[in-house]
PDB file of N, CA and C in Angstrom:
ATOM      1  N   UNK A   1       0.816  -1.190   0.000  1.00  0.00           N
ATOM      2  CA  UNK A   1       0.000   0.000   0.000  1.00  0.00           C
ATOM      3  C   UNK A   1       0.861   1.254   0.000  1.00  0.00           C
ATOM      4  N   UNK A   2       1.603   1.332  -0.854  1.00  0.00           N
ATOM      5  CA  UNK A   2       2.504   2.640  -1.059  1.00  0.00           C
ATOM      6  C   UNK A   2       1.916   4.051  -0.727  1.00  0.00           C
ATOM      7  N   UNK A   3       0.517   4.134  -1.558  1.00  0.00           N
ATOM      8  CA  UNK A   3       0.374   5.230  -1.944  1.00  0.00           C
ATOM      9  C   UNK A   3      -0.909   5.570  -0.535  1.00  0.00           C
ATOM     10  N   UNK A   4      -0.827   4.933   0.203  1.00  0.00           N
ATOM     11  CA  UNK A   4      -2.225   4.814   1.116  1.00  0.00           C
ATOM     12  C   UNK A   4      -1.634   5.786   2.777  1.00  0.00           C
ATOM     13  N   UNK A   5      -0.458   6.783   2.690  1.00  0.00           N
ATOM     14  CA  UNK A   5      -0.237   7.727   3.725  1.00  0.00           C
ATOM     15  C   UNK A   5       0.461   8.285   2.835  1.00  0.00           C
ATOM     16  N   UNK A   6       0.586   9.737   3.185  1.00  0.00           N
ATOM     17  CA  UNK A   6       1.799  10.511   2.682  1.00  0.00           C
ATOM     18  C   UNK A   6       3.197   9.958   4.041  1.00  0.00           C
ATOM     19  N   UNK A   7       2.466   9.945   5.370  1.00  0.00           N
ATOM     20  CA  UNK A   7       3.380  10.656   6.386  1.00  0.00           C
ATOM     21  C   UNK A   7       4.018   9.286   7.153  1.00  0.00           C
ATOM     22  N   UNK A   8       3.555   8.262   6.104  1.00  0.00           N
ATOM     23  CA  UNK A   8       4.517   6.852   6.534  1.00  0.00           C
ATOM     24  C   UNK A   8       4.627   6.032   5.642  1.00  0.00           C
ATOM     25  N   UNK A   9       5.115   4.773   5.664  1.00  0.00           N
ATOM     26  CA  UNK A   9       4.596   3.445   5.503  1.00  0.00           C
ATOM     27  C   UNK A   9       3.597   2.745   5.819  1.00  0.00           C
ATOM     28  N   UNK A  10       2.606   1.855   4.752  1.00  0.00           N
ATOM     29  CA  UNK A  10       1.806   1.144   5.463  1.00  0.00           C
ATOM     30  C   UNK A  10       2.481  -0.017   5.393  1.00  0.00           C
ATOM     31  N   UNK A  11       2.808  -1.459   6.135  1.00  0.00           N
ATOM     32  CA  UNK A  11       2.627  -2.504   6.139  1.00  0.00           C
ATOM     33  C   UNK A  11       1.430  -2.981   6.884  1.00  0.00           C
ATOM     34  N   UNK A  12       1.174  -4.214   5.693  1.00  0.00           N
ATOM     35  CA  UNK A  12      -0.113  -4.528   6.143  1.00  0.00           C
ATOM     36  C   UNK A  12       0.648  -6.044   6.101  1.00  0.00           C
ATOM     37  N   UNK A  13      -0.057  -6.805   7.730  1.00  0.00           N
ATOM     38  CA  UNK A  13       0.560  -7.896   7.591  1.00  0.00           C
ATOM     39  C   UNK A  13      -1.172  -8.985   7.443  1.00  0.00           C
ATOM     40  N   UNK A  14      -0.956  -9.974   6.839  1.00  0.00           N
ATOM     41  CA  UNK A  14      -2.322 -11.079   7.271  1.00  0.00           C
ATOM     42  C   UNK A  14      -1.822 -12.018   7.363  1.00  0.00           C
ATOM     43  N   UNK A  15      -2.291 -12.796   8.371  1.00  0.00           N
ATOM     44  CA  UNK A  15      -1.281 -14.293   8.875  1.00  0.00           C
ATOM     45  C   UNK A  15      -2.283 -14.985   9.833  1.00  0.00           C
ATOM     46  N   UNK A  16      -2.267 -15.926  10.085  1.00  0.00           N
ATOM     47  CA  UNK A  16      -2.787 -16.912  11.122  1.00  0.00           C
ATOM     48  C   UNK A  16      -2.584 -16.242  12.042  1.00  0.00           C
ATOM     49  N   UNK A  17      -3.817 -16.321  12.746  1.00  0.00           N
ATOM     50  CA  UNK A  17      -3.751 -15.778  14.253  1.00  0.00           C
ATOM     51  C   UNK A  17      -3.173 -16.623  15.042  1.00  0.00           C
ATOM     52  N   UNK A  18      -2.365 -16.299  16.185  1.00  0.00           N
ATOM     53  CA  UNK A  18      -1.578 -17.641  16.410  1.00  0.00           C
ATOM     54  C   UNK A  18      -1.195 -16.817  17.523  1.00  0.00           C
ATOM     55  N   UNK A  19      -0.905 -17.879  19.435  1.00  0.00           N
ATOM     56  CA  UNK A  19      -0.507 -16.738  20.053  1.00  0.00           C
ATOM     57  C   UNK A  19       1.163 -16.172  20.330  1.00  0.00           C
ATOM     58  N   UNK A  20       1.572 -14.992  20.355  1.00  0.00           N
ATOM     59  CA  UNK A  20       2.886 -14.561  19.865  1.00  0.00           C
ATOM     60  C   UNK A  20       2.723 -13.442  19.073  1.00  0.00           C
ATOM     61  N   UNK A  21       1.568 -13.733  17.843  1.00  0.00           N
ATOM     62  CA  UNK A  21       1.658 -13.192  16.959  1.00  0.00           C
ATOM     63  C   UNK A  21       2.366 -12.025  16.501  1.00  0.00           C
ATOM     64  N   UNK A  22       1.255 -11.231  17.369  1.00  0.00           N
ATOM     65  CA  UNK A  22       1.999  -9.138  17.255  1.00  0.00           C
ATOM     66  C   UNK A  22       3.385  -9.403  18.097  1.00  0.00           C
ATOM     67  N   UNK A  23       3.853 -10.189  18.752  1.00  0.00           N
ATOM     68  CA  UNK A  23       4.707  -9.873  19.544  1.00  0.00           C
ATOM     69  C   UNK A  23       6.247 -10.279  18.379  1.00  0.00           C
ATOM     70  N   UNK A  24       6.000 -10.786  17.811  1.00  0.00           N
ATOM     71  CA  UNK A  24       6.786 -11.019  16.475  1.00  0.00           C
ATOM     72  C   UNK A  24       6.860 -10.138  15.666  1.00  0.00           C
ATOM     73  N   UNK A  25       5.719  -9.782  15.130  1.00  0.00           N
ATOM     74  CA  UNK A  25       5.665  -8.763  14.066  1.00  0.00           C
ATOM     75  C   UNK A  25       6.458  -7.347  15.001  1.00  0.00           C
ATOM     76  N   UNK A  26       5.874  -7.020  16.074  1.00  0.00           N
ATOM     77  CA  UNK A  26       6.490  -5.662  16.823  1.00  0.00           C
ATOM     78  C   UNK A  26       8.284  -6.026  16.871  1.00  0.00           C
ATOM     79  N   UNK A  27       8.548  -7.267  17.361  1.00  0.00           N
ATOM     80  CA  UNK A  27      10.204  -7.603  17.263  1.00  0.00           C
ATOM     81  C   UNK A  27      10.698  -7.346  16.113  1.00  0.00           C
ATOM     82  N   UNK A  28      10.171  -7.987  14.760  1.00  0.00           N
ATOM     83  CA  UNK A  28      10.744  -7.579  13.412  1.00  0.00           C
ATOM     84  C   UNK A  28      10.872  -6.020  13.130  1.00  0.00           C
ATOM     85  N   UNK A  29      10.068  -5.249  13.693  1.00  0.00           N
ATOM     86  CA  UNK A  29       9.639  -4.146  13.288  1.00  0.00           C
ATOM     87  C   UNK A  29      10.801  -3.436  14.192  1.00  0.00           C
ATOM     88  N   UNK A  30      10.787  -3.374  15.472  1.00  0.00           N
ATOM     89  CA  UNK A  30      11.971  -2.585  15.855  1.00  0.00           C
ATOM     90  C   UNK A  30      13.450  -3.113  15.677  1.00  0.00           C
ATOM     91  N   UNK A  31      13.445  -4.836  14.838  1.00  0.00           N
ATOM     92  CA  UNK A  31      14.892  -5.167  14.696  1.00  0.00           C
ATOM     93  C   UNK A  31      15.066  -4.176  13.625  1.00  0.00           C
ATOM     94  N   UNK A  32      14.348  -3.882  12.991  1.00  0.00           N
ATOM     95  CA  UNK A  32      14.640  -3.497  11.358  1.00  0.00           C
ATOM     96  C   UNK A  32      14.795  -1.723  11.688  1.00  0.00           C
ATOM     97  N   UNK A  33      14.655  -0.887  12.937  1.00  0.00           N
ATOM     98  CA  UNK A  33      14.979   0.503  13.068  1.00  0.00           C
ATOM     99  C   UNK A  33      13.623   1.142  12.603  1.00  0.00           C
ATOM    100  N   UNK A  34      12.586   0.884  12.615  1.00  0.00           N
ATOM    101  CA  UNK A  34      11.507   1.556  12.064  1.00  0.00           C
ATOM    102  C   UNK A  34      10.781   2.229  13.440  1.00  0.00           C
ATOM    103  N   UNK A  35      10.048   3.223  13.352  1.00  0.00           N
ATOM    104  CA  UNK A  35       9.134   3.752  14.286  1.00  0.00           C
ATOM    105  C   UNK A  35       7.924   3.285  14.272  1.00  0.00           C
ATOM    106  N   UNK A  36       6.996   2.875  14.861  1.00  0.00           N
ATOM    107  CA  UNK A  36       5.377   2.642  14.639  1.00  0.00           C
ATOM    108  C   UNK A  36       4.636   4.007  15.085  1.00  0.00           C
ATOM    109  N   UNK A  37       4.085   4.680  13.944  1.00  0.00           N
ATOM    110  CA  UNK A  37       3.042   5.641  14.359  1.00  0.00           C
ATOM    111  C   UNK A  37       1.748   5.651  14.849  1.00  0.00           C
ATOM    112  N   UNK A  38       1.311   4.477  14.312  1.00  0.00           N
ATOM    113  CA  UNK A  38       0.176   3.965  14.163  1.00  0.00           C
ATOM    114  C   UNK A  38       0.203   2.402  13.893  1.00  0.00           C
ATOM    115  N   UNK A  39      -0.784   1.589  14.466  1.00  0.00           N
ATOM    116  CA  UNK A  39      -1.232   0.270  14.960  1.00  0.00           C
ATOM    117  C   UNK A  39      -2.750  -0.101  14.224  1.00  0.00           C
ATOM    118  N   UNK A  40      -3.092  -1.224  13.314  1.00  0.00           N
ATOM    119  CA  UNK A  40      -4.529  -1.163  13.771  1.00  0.00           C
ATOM    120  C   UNK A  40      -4.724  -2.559  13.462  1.00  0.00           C
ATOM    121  N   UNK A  41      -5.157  -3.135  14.482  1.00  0.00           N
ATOM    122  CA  UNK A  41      -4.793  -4.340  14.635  1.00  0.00           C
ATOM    123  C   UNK A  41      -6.310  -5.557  14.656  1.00  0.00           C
ATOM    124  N   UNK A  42      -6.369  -6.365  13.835  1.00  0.00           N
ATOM    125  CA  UNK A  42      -8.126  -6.925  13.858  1.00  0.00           C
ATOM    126  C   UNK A  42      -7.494  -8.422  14.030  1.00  0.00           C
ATOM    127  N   UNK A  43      -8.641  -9.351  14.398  1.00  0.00           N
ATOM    128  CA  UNK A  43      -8.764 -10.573  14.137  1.00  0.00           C
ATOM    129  C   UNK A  43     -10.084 -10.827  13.623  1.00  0.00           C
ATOM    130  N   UNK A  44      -9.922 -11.445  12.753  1.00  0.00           N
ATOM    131  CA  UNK A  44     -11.388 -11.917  11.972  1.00  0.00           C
ATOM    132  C   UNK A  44     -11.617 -13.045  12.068  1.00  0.00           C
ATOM    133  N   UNK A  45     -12.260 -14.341  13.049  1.00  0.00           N
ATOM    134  CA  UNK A  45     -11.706 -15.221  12.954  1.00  0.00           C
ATOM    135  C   UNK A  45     -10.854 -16.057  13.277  1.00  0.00           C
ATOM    136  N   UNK A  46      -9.909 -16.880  12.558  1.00  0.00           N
ATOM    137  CA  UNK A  46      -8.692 -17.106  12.815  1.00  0.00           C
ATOM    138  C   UNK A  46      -7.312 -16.374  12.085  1.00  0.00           C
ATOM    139  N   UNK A  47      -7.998 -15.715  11.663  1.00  0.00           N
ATOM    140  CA  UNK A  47      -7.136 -14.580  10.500  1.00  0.00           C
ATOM    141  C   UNK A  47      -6.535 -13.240  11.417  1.00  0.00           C
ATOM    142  N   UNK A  48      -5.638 -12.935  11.168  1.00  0.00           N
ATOM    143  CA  UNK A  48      -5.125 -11.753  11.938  1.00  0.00           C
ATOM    144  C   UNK A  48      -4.963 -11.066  10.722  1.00  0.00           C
ATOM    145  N   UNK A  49      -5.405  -9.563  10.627  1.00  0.00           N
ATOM    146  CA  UNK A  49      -5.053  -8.460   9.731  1.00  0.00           C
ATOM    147  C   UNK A  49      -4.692  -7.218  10.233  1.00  0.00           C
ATOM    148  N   UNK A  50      -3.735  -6.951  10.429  1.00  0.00           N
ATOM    149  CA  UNK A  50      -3.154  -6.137  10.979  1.00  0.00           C
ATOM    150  C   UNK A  50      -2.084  -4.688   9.916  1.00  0.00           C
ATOM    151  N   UNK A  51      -2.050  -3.385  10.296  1.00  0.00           N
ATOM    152  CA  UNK A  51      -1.754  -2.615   9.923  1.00  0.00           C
ATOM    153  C   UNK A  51      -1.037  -1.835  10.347  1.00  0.00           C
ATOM    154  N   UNK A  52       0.146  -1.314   9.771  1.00  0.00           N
ATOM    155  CA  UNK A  52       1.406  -0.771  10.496  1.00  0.00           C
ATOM    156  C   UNK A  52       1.470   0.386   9.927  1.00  0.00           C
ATOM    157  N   UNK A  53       1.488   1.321  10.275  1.00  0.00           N
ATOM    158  CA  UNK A  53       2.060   3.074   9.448  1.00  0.00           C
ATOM    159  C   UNK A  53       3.417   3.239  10.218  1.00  0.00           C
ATOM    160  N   UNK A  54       4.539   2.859   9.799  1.00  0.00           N
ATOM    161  CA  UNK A  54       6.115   3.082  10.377  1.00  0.00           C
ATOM    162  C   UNK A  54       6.662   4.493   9.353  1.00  0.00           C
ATOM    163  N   UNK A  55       7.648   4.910  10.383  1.00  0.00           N
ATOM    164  CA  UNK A  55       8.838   5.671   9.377  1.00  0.00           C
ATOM    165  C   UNK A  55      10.366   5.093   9.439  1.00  0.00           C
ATOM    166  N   UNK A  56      10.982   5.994   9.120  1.00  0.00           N
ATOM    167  CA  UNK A  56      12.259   5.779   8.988  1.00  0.00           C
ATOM    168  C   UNK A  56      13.023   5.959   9.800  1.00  0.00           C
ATOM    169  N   UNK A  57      14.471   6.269  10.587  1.00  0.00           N
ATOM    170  CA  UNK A  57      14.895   6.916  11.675  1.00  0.00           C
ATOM    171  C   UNK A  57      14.852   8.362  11.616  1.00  0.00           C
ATOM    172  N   UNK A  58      14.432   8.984  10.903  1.00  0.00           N
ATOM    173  CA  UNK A  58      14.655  10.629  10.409  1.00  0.00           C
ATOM    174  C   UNK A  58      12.495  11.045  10.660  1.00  0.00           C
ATOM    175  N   UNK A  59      12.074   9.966  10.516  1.00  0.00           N
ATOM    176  CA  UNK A  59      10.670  10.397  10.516  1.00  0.00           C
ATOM    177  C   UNK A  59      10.007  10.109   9.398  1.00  0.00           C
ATOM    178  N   UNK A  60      10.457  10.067   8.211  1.00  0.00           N
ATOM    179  CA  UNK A  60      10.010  10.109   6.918  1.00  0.00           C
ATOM    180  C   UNK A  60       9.260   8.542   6.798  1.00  0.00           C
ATOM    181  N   UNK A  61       8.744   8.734   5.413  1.00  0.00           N
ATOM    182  CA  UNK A  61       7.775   7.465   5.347  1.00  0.00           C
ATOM    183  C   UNK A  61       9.459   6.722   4.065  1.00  0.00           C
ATOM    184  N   UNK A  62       8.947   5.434   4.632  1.00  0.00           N
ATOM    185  CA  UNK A  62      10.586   4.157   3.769  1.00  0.00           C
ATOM    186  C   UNK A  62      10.533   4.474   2.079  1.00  0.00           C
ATOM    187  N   UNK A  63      11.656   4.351   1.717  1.00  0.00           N
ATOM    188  CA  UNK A  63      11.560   4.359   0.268  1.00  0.00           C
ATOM    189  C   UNK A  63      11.553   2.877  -0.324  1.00  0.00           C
ATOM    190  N   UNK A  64      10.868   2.792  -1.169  1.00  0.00           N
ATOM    191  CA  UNK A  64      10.358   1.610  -2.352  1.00  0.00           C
ATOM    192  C   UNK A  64      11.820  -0.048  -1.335  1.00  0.00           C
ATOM    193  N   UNK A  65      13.159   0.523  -1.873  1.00  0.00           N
ATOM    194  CA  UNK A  65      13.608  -0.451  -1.517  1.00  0.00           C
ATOM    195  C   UNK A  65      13.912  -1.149  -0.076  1.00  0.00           C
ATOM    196  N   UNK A  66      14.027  -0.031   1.100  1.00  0.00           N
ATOM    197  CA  UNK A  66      13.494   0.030   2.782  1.00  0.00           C
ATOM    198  C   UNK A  66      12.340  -0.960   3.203  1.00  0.00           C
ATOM    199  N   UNK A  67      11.219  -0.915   1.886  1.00  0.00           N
ATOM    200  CA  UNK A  67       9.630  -1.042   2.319  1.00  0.00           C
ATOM    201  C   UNK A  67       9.798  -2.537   1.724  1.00  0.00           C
ATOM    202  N   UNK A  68      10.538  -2.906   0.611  1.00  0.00           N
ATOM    203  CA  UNK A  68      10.397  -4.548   0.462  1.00  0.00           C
ATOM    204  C   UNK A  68      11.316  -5.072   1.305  1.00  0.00           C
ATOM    205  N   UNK A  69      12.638  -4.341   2.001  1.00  0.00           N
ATOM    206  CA  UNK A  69      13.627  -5.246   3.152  1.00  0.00           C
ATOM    207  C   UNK A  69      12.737  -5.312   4.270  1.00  0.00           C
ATOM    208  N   UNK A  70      11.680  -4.519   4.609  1.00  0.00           N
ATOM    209  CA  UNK A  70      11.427  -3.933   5.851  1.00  0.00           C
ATOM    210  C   UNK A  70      10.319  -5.343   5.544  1.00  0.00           C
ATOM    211  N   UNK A  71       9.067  -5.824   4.610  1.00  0.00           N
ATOM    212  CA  UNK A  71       8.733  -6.561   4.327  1.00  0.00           C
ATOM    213  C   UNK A  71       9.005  -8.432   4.445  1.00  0.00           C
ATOM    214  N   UNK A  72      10.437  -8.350   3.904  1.00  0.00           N
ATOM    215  CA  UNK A  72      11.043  -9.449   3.934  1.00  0.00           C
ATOM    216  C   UNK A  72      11.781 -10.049   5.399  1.00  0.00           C
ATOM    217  N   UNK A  73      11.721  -8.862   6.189  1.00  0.00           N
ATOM    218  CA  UNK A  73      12.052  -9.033   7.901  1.00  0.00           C
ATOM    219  C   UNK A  73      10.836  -8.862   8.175  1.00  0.00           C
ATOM    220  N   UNK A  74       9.920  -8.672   8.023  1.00  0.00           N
ATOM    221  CA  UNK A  74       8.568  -9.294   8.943  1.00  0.00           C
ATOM    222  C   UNK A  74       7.971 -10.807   8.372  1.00  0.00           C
ATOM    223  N   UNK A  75       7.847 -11.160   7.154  1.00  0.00           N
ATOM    224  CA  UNK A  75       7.763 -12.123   6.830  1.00  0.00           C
ATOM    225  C   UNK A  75       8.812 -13.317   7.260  1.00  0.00           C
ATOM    226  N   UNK A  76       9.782 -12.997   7.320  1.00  0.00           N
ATOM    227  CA  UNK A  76      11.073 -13.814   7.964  1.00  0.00           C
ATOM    228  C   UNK A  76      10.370 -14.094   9.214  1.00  0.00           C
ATOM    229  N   UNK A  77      10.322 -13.472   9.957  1.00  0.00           N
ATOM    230  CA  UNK A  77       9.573 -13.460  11.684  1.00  0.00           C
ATOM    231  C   UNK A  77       8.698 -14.548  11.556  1.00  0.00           C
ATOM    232  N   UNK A  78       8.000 -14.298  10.783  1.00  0.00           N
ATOM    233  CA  UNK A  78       6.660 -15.060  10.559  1.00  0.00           C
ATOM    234  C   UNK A  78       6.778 -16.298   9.742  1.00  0.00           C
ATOM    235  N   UNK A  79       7.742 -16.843   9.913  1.00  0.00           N
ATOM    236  CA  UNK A  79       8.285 -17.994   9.458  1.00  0.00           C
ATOM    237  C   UNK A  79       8.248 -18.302   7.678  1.00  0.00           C
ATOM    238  N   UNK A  80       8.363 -17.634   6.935  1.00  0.00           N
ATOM    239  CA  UNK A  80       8.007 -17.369   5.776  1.00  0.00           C
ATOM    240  C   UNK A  80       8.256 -16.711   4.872  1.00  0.00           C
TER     241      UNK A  80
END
C-alpha cells in the first residue's frame, strides 16, 4: 500500500492468528529501526489483519527499496 499515507509506511501484515503473533511482528519491526506511528490491529476469525504506518529513523515514510527489506524481515519473523 505505497500510496495509502503521505506521512509513513503502510505494512499490512495477514497471517494466522496464532498466540505470539503481534509480539513477532512488533520484534521484526523494531529489529529493522523503524518507528510505529500507528497500529490497527483486527482478528477476523482465525485470521489476523493487521496494519502498520512506520517511518524511517529521520521520521520520513521508507523508500520503495526500505519497504520490500522492511517486508522481507517481517515475513522472515513469521516464518516465511
Amino acid at each position: 500500500m505505497p500510496d495509502s499515507s503521505r506521512l509513513a509506511t503502510v505494512v499490512e501484515v495477514r497471517a494466522q492468528d496464532a498466540p505470539g503473533l503481534l509480539h513477532r511482528i512488533g520484534r521484526a519491526l523494531e529489529d529493522a529501526g523503524v518507528a510505529v506511528r500507528s497500529a490497527h490491529v483486527s482478528t477476523l476469525g482465525a485470521n489476523a489483519v493487521d496494519a502498520f504506518y512506520v517511518t524511517g529513523p529521520k521520521g520520513s515514510p521508507l523508500g520503495s527499496v526500505e519497504a520490500a527489506e522492511l517486508a522481507r524481515t517481517v515475513q522472515g519473523a513469521l516464518g516465511g
